[in-house]
N, C-alpha and C. Protein backbone atom coordinates (compact mmCIF):
# COMPACT_ATOMS: atom_id res chain seq x y z
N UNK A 1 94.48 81.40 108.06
CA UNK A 1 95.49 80.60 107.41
C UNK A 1 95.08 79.14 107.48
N UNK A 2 95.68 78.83 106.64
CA UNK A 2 95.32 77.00 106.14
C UNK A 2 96.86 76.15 106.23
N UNK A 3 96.64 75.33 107.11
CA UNK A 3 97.82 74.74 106.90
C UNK A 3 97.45 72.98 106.40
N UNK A 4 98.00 73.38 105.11
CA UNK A 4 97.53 71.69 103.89
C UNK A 4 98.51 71.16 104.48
N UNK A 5 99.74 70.84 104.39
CA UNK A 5 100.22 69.58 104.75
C UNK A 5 101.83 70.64 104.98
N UNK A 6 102.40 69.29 105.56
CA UNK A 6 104.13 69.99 106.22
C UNK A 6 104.28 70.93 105.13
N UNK A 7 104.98 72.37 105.51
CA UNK A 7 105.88 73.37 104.72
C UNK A 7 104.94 73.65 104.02
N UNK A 8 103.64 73.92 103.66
CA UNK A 8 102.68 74.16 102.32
C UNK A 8 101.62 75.24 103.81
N UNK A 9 101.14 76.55 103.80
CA UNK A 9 100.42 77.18 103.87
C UNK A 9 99.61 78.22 103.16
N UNK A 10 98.96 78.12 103.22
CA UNK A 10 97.52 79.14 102.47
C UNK A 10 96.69 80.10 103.01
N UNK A 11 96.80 81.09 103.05
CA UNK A 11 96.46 82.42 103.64
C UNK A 11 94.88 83.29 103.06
N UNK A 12 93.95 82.48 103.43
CA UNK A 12 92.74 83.46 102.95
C UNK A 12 91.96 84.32 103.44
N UNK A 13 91.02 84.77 102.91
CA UNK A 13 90.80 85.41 103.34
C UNK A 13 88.73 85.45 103.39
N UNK A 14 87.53 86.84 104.09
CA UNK A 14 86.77 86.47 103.25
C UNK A 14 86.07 87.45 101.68
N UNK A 15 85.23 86.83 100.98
CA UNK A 15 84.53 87.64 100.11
C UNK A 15 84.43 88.89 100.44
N UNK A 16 84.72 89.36 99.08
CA UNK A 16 84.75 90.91 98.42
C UNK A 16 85.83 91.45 99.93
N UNK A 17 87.21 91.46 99.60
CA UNK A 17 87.82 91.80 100.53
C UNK A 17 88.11 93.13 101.23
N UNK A 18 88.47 94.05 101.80
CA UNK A 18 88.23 95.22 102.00
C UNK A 18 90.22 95.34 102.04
N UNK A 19 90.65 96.61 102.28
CA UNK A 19 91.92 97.55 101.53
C UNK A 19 92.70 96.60 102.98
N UNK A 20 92.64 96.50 104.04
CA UNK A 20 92.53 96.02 105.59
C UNK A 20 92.93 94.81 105.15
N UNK A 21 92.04 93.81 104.53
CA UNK A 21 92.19 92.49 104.57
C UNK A 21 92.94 92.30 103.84
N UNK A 22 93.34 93.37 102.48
CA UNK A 22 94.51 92.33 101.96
C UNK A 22 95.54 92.86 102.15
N UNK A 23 95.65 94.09 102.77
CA UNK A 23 97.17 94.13 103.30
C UNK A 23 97.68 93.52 104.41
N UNK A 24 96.59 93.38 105.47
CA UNK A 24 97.10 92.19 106.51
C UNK A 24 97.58 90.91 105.81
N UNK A 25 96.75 90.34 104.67
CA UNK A 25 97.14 89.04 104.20
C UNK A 25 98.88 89.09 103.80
N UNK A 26 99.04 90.16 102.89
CA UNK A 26 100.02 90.65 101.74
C UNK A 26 101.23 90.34 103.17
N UNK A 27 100.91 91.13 104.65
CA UNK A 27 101.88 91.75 105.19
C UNK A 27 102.50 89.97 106.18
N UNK A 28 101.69 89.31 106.15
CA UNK A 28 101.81 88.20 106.58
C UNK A 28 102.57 87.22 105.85
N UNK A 29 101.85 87.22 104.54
CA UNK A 29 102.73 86.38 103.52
C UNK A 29 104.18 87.15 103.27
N UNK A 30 104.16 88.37 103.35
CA UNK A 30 105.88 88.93 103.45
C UNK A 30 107.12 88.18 104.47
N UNK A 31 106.14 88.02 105.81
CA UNK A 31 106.59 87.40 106.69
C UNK A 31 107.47 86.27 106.56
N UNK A 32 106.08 85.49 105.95
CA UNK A 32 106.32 83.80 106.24
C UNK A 32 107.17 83.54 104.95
N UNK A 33 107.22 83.98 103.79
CA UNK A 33 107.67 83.84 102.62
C UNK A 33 109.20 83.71 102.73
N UNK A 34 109.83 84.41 103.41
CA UNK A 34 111.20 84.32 104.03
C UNK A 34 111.68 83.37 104.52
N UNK A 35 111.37 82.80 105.08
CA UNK A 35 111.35 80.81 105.42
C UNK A 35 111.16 80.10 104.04
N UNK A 36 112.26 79.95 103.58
CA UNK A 36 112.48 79.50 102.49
C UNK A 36 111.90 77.89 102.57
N UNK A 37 111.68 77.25 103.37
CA UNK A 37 111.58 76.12 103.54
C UNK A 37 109.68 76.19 103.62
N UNK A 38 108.74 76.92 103.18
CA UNK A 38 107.71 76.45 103.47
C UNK A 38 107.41 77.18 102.32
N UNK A 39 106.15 76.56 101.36
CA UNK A 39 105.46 77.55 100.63
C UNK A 39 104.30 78.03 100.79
N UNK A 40 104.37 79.39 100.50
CA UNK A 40 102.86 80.23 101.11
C UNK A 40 102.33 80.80 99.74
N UNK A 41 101.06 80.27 99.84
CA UNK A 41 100.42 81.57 98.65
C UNK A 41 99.23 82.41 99.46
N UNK A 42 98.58 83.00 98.52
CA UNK A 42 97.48 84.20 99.07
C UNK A 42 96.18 83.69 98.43
């Protein structure tokens, strides 16, 4: 995760991702996405 500036995070990941990496990402951004007060992308 990347944290750009207050309330703004970014969740990456690396090249050619495997089934693992993007559901951990997916299952994380489910998380944080709920905190309405910060924005997350993938």
């Amino acid at each position: 995760m990347v944290f750009l500036k207050e309330g703004y995070i970014s969740i990456l990941s690396h090249l050619n991702p495997d089934a693992d990496t993007l559901g951990t990402a997916l299952g994380i951004y489910a998380l944080l996405v709920k905190d309405k007060s910060k924005k997350v992308e993938v």
